[in-house]
N, C-alpha and C. Protein backbone atom coordinates (compact mmCIF):
# COMPACT_ATOMS: atom_id res chain seq x y z
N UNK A 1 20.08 -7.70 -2.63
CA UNK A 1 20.22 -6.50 -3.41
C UNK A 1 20.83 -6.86 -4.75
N UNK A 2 20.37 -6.61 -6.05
CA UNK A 2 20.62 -6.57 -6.89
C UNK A 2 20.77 -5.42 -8.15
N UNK A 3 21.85 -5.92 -8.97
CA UNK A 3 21.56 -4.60 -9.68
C UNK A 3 21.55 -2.93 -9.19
N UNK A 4 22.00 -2.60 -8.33
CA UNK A 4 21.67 -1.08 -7.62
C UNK A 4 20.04 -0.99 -7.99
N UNK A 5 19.49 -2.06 -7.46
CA UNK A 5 17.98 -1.59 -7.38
C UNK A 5 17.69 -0.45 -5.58
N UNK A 6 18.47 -1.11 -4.96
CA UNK A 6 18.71 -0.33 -3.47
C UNK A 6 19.70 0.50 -3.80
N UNK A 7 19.44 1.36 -4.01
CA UNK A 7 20.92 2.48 -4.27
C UNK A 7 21.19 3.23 -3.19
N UNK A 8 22.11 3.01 -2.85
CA UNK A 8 22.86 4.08 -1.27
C UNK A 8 22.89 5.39 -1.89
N UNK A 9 23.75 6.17 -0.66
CA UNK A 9 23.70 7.48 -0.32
C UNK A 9 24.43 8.41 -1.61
N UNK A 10 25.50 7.24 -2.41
CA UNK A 10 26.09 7.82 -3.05
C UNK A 10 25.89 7.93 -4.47
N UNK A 11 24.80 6.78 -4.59
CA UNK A 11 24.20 6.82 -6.04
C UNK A 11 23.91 7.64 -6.92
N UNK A 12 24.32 6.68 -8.37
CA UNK A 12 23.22 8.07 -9.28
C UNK A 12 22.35 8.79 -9.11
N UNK A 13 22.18 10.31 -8.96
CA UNK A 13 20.58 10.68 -8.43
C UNK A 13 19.68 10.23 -10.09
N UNK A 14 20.27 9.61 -10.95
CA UNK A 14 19.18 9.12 -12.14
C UNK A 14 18.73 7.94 -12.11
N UNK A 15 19.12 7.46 -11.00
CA UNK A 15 18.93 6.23 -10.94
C UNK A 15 17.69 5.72 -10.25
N UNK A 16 16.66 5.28 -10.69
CA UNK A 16 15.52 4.66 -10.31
C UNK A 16 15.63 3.22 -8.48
N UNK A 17 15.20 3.81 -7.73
CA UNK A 17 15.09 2.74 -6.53
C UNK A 17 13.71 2.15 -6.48
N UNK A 18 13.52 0.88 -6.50
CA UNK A 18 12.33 0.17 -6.23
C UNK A 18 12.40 -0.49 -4.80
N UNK A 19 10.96 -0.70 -4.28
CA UNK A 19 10.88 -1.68 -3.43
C UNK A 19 9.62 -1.73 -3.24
N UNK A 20 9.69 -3.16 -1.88
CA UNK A 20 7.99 -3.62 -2.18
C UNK A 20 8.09 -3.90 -0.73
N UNK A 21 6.80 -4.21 -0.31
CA UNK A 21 6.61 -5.19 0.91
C UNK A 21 5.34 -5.60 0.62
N UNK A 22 5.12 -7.04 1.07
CA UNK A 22 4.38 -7.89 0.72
C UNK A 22 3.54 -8.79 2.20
N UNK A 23 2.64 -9.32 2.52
CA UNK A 23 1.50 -9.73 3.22
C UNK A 23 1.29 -10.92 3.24
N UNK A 24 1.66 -12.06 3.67
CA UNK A 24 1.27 -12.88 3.20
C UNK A 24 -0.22 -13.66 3.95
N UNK A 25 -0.33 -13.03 4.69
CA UNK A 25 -2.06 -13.26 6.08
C UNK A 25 -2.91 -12.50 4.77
N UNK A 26 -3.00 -11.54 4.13
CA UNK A 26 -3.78 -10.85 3.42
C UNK A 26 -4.63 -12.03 2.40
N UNK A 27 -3.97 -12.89 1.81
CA UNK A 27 -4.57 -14.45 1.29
C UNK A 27 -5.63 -14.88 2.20
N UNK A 28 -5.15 -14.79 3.29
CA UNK A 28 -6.24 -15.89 3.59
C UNK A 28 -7.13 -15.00 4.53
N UNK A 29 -7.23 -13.55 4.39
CA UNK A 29 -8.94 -12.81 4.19
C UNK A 29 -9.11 -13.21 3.01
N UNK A 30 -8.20 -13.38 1.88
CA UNK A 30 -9.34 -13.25 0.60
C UNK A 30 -9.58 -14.35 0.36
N UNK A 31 -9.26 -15.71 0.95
CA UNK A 31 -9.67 -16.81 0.66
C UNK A 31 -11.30 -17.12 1.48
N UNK A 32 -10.87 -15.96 2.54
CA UNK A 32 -12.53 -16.00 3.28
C UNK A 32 -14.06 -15.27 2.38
N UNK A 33 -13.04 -14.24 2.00
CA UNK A 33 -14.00 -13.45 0.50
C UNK A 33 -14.36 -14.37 -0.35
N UNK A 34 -13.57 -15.34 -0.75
CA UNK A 34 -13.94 -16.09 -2.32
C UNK A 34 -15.07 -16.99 -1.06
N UNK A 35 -14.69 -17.36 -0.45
CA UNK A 35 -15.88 -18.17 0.40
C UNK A 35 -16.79 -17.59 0.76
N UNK A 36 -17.28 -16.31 1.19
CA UNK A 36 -18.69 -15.56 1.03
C UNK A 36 -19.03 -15.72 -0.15
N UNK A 37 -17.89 -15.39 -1.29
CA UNK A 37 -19.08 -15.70 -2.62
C UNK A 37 -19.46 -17.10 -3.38
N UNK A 38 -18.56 -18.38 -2.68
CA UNK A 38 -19.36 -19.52 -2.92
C UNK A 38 -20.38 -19.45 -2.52
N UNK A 39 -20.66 -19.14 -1.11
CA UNK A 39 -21.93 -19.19 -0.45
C UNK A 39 -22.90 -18.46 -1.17
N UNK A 40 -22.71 -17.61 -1.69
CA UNK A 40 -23.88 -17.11 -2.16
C UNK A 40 -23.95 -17.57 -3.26
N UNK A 41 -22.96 -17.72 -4.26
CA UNK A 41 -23.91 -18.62 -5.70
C UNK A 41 -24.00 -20.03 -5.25
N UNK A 42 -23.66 -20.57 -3.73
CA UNK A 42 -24.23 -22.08 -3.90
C UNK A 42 -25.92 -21.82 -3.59
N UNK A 43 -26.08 -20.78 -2.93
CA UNK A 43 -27.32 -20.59 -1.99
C UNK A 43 -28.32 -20.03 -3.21
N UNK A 44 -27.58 -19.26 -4.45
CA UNK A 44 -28.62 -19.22 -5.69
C UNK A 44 -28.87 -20.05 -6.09
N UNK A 45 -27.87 -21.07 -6.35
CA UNK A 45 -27.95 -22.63 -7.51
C UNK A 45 -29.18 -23.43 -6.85
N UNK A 46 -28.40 -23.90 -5.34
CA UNK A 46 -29.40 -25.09 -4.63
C UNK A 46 -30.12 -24.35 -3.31
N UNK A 47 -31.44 -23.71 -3.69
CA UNK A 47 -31.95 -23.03 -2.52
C UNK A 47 -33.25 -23.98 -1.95
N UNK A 48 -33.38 -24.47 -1.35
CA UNK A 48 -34.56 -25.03 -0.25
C UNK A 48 -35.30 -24.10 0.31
N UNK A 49 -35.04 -22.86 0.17
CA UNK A 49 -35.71 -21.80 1.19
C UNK A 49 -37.21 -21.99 1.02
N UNK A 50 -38.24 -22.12 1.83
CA UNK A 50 -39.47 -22.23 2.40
C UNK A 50 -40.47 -20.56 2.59
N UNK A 51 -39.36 -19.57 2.70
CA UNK A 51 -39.69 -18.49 3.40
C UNK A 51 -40.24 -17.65 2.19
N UNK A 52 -40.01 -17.72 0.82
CA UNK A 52 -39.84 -17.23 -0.23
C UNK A 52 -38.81 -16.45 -0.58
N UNK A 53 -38.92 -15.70 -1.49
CA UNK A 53 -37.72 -14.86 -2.55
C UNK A 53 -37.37 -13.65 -1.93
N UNK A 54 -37.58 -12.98 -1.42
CA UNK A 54 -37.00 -11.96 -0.81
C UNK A 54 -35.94 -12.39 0.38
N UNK A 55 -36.02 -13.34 1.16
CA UNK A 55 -35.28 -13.53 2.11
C UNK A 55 -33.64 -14.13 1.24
N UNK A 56 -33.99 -15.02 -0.04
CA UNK A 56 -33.06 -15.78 -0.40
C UNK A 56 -32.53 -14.72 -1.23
N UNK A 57 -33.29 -13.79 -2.17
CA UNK A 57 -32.27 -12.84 -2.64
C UNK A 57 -31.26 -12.05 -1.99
N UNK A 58 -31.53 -11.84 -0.66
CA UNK A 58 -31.30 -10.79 0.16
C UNK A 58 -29.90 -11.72 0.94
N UNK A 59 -30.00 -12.80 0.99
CA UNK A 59 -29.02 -13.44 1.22
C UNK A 59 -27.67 -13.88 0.26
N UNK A 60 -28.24 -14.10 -0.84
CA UNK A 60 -27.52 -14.31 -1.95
C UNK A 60 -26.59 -12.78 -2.41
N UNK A 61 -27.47 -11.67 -2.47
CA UNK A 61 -26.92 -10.60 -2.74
C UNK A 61 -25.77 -10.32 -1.71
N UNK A 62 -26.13 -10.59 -0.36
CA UNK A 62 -25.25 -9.83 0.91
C UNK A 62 -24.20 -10.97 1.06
N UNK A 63 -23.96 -12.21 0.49
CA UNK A 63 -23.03 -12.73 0.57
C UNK A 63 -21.77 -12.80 -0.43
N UNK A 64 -22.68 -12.71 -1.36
CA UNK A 64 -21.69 -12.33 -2.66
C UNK A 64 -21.08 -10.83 -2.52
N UNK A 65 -22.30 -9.83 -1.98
CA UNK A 65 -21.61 -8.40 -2.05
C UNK A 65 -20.70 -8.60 -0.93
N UNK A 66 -20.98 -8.76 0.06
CA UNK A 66 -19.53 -9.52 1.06
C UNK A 66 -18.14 -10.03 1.18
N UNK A 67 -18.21 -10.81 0.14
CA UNK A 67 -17.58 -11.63 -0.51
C UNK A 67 -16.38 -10.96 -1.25
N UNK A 68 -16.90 -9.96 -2.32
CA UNK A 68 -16.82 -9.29 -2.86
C UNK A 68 -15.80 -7.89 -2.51
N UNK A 69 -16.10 -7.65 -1.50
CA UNK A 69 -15.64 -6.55 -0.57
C UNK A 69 -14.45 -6.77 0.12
N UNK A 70 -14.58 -8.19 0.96
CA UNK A 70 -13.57 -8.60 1.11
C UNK A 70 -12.36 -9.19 0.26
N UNK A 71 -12.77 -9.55 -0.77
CA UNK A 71 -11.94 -10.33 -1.75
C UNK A 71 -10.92 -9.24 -2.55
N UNK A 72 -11.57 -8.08 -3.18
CA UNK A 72 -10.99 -7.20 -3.52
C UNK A 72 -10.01 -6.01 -2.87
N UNK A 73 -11.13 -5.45 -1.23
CA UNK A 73 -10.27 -5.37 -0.13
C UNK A 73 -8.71 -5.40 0.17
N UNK A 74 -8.77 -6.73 0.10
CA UNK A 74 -7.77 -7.51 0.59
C UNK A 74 -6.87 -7.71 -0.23
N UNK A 75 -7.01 -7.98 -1.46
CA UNK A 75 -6.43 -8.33 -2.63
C UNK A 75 -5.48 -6.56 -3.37
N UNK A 76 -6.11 -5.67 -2.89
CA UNK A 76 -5.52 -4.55 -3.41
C UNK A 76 -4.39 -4.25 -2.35
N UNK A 77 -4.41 -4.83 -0.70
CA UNK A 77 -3.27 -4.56 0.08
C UNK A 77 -2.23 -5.98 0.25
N UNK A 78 -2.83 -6.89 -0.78
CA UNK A 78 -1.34 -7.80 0.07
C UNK A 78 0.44 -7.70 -0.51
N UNK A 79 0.25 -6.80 -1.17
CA UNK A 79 1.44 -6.10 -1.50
C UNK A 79 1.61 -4.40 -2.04
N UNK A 80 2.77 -3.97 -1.62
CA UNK A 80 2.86 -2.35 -1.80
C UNK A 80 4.23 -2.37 -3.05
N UNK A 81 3.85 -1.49 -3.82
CA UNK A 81 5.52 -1.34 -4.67
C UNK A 81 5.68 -0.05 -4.64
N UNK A 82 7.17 0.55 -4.25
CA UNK A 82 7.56 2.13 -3.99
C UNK A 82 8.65 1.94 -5.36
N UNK A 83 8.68 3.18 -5.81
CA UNK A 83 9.42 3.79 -6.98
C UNK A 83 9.96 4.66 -6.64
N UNK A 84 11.30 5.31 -6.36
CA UNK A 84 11.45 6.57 -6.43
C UNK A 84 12.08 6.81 -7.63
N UNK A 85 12.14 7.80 -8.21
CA UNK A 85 13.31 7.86 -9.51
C UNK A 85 13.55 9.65 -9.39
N UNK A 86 13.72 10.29 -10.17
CA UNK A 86 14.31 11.76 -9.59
C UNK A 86 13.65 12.49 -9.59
N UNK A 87 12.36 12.72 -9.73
CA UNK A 87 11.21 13.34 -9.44
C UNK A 87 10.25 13.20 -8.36
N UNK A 88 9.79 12.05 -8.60
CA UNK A 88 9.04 11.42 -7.73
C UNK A 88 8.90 10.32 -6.96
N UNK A 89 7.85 10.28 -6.06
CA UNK A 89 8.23 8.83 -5.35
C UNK A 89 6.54 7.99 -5.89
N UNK A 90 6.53 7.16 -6.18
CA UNK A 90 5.59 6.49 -6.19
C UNK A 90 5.00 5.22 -5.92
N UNK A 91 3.60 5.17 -5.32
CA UNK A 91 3.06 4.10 -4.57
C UNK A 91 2.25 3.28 -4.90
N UNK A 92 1.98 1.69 -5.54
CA UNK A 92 1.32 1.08 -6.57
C UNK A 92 0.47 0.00 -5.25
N UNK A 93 -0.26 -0.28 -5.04
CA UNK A 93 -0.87 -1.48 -4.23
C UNK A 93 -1.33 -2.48 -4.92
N UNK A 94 -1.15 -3.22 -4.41
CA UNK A 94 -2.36 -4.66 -5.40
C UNK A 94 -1.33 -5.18 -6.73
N UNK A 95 -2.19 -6.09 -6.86
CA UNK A 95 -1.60 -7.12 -8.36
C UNK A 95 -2.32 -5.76 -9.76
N UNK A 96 -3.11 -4.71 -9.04
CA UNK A 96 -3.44 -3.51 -10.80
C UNK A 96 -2.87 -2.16 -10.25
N UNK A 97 -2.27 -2.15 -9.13
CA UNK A 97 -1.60 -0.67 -8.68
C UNK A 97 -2.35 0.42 -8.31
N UNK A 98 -3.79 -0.55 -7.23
CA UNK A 98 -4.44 0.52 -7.41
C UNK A 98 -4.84 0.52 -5.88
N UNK A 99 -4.69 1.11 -4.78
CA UNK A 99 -4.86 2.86 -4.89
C UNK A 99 -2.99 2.94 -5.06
N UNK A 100 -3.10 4.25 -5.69
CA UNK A 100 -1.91 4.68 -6.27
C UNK A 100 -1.59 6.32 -5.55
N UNK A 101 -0.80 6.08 -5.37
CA UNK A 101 0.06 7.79 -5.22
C UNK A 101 1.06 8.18 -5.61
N UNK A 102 1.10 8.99 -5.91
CA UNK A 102 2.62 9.65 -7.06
C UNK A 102 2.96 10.70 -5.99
N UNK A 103 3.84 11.12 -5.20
CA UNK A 103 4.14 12.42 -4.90
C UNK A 103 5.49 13.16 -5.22
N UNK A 104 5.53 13.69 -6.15
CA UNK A 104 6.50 15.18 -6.35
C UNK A 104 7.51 15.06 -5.54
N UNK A 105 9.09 15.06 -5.45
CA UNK A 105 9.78 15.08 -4.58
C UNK A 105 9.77 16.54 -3.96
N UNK A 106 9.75 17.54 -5.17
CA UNK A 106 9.58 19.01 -4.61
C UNK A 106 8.73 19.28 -3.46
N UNK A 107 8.02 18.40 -3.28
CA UNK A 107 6.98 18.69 -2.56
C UNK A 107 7.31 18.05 -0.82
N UNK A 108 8.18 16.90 -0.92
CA UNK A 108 9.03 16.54 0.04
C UNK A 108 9.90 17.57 0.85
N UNK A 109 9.77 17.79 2.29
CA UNK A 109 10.23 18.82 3.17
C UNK A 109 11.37 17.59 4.15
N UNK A 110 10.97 16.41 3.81
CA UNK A 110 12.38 15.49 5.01
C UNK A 110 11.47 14.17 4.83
N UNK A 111 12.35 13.28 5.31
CA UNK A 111 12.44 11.84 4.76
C UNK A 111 12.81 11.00 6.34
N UNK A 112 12.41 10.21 6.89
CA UNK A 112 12.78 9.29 8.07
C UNK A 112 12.45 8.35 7.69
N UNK A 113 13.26 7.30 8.42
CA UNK A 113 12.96 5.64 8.78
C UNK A 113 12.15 5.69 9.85
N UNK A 114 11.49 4.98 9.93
CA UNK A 114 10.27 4.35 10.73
C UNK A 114 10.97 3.37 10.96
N UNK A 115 11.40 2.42 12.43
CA UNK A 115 12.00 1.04 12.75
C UNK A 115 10.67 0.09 12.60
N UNK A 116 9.73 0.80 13.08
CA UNK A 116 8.76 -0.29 13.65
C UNK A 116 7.07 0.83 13.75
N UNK A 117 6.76 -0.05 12.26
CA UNK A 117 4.97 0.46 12.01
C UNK A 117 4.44 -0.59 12.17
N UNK A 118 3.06 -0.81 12.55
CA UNK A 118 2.13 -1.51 12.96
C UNK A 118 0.89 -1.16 12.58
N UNK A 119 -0.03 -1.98 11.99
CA UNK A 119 -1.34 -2.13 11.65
C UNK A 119 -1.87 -1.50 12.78
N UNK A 120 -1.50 -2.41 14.06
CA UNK A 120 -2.47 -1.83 14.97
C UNK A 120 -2.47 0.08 15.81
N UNK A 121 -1.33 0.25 15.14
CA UNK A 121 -1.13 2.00 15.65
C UNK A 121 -2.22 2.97 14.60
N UNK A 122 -2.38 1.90 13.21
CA UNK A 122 -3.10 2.99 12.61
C UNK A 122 -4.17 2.19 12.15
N UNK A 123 -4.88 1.70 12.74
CA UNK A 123 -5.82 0.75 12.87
C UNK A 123 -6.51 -0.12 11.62
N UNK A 124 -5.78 -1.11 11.54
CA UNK A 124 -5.17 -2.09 10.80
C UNK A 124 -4.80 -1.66 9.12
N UNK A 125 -4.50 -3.04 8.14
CA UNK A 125 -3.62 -2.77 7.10
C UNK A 125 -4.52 -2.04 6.23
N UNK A 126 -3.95 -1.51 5.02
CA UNK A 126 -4.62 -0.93 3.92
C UNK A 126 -3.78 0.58 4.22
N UNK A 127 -4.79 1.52 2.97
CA UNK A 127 -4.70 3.02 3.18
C UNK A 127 -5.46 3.66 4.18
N UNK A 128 -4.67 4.48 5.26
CA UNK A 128 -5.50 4.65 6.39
C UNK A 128 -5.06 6.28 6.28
N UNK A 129 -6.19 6.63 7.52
CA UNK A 129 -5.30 8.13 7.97
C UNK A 129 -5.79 8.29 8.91
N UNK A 130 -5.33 9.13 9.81
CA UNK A 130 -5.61 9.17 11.16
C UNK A 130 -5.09 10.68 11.38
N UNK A 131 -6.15 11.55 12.34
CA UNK A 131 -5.53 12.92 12.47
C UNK A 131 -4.55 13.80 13.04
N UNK A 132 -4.00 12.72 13.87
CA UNK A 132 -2.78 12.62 14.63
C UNK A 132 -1.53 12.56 14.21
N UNK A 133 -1.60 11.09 12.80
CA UNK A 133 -0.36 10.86 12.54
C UNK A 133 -0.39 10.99 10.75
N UNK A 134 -1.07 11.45 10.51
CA UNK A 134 -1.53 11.68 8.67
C UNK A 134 -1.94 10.24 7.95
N UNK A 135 -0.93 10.22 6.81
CA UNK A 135 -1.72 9.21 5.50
C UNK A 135 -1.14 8.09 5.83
N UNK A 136 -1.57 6.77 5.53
CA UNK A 136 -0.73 5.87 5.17
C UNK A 136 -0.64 4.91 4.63
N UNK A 137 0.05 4.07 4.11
CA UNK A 137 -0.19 2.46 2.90
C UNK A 137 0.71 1.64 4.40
N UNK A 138 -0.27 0.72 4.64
CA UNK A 138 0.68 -0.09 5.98
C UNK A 138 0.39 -1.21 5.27
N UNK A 139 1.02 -2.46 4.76
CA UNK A 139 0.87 -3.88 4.15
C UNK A 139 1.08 -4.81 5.14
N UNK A 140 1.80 -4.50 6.33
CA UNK A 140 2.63 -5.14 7.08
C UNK A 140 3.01 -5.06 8.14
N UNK A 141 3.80 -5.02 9.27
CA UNK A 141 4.28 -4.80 10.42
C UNK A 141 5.50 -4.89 9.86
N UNK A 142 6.29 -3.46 10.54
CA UNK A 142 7.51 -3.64 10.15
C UNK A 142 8.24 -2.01 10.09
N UNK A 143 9.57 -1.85 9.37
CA UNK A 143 9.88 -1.10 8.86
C UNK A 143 9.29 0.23 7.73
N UNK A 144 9.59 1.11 7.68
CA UNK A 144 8.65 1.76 6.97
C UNK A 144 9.59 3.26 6.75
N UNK A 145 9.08 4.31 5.80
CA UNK A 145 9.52 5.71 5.46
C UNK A 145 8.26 6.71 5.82
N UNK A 146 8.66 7.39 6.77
CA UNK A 146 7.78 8.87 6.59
C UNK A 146 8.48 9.82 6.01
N UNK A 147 6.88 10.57 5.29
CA UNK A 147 7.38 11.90 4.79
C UNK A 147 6.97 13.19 5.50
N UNK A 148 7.46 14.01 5.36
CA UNK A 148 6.75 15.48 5.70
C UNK A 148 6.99 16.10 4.31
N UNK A 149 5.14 15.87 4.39
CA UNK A 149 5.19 17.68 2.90
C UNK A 149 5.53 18.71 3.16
N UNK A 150 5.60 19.25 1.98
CA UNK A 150 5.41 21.05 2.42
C UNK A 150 4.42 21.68 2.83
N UNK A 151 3.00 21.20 2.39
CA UNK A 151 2.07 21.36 2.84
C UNK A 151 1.68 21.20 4.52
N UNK A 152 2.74 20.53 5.24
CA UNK A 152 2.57 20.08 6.26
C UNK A 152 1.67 18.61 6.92
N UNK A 153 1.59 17.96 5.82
CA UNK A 153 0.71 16.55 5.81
C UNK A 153 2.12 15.56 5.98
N UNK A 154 2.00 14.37 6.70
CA UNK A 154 2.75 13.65 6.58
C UNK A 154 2.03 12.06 6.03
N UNK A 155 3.05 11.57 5.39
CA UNK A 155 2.59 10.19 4.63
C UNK A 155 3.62 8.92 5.22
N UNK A 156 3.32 7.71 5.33
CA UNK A 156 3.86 7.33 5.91
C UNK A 156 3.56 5.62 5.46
N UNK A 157 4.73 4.84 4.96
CA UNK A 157 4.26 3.84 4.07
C UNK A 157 5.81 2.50 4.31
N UNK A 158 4.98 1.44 4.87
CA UNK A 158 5.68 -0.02 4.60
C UNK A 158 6.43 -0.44 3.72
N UNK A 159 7.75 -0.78 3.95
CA UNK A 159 8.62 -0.99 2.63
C UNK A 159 9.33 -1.79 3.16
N UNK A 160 10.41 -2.36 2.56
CA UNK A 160 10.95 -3.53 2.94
C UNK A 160 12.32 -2.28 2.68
N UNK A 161 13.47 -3.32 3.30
CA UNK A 161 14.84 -1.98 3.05
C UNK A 161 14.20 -0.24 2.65
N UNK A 162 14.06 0.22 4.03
CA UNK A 162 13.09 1.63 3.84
C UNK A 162 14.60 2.45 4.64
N UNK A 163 15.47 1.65 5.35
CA UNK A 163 16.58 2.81 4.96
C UNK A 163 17.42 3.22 3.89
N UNK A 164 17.51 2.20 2.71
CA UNK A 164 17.64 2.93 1.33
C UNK A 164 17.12 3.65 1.18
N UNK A 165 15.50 3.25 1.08
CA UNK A 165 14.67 4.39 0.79
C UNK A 165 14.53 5.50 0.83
N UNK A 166 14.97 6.36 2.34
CA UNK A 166 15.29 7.26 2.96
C UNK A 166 16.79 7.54 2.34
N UNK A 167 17.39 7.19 2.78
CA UNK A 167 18.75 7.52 1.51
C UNK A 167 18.36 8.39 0.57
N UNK A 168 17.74 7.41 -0.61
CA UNK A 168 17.74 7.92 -1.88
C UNK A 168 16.92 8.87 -1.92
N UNK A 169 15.63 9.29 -1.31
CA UNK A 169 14.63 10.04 -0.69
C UNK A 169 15.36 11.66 -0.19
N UNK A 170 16.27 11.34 0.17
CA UNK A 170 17.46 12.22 1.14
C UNK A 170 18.17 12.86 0.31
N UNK A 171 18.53 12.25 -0.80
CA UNK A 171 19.97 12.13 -1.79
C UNK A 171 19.03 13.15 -2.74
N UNK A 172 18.14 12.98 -2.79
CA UNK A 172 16.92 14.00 -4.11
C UNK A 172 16.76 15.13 -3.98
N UNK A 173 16.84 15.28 -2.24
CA UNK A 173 16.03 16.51 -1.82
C UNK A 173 17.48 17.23 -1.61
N UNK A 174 18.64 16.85 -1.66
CA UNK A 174 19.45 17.73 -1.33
C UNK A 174 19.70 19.01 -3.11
N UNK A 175 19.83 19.86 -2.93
CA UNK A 175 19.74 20.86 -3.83
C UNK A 175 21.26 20.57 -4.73
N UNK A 176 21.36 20.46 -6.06
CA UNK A 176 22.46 19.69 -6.47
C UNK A 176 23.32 21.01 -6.85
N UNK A 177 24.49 20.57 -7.32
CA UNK A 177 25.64 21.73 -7.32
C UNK A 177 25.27 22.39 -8.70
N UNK A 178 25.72 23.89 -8.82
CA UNK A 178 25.27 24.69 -9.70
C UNK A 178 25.66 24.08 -11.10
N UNK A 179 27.21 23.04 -11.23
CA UNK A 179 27.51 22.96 -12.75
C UNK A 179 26.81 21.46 -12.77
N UNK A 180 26.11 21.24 -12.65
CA UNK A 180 25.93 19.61 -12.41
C UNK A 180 24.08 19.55 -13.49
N UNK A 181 24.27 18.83 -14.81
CA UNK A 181 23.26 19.28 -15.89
C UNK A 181 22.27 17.99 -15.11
N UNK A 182 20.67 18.35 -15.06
CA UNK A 182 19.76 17.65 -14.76
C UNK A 182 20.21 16.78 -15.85
């Protein structure tokens, strides 16, 4: 912990909390991705095919688009970054922050720790949802924060120190004293 980047219960509510959790198995799907797409520009460069051009395009295309799928896939979940600051909480994935969610703290109805999330409860990593247990960004096995909206949707997302999280999550939603200037 550095810096009150983890800010406890008693913190500034102006004070910005970050955190991340990170993947490190997520590499080596995408090292399997960059290897679908050797295969397919080696299979454009040096083709022997006998059968003609439709079979080799069709191969070349589905390995690279493969490739492709997986590489990026994978590459947008091997790390999560959470923001909260006094508005909102927000959710960045990947090395470009993308898929992204911003949600409104107003919009926050309660805040829990999760001890123990698993890929395999919400059937495996990435952004999932399931109709049982709502939204979620899982990077990892591990620790984690659920929310309940107001709407009645719950979100539910991998973090590393996610009982700060909840803290500061906690510390937002409480309604602040009447002389106390935003």
């Amino acid at each position: 912990m550095s810096e009150n980047r983890h800010a406890g219960a008693t913190a500034d509510p102006h004070e910005t909390w970050h955190g991340r959790a990170t993947n490190r198995v997520q590499w080596l799907l995408a090292l399997i991705g960059g290897g679908c797409i050797a295969l397919g520009v080696e299979l454009a460069v040096d083709s022997a095919w006998n059968s003609g051009n439709a079979p080799l395009v069709m191969s070349v295309v589905g390995c690279i688009a493969a490739g492709l799928l997986v590489l990026f896939g994978t590459l947008a979940f091997v790390h999560v970054a959470v923001k909260v600051d006094r508005d909102h909480l927000e959710i960045r994935c990947g090395h470009i922050g993308l898929p992204r969610r911003r949600i409104p703290l107003d919009q926050v109805v309660a805040a829990d720790f999760v001890p123990t999330v698993t890929p395999r409860h919400w059937g495996g990593w990435g952004y999932r949802w399931r109709p049982e247990k709502g939204t979620a960004v899982i990077v990892r096995r591990g620790e984690g924060v659920m929310l309940m909206l107001g709407d009645g949707h719950i979100f539910t997302i991998t973090v590393d120190d996610a009982e700060a999280a909840v803290r500061v999550i906690r510390d937002r939603l409480r309604p602040q004293p009447a002389g106390s200037a935003a």
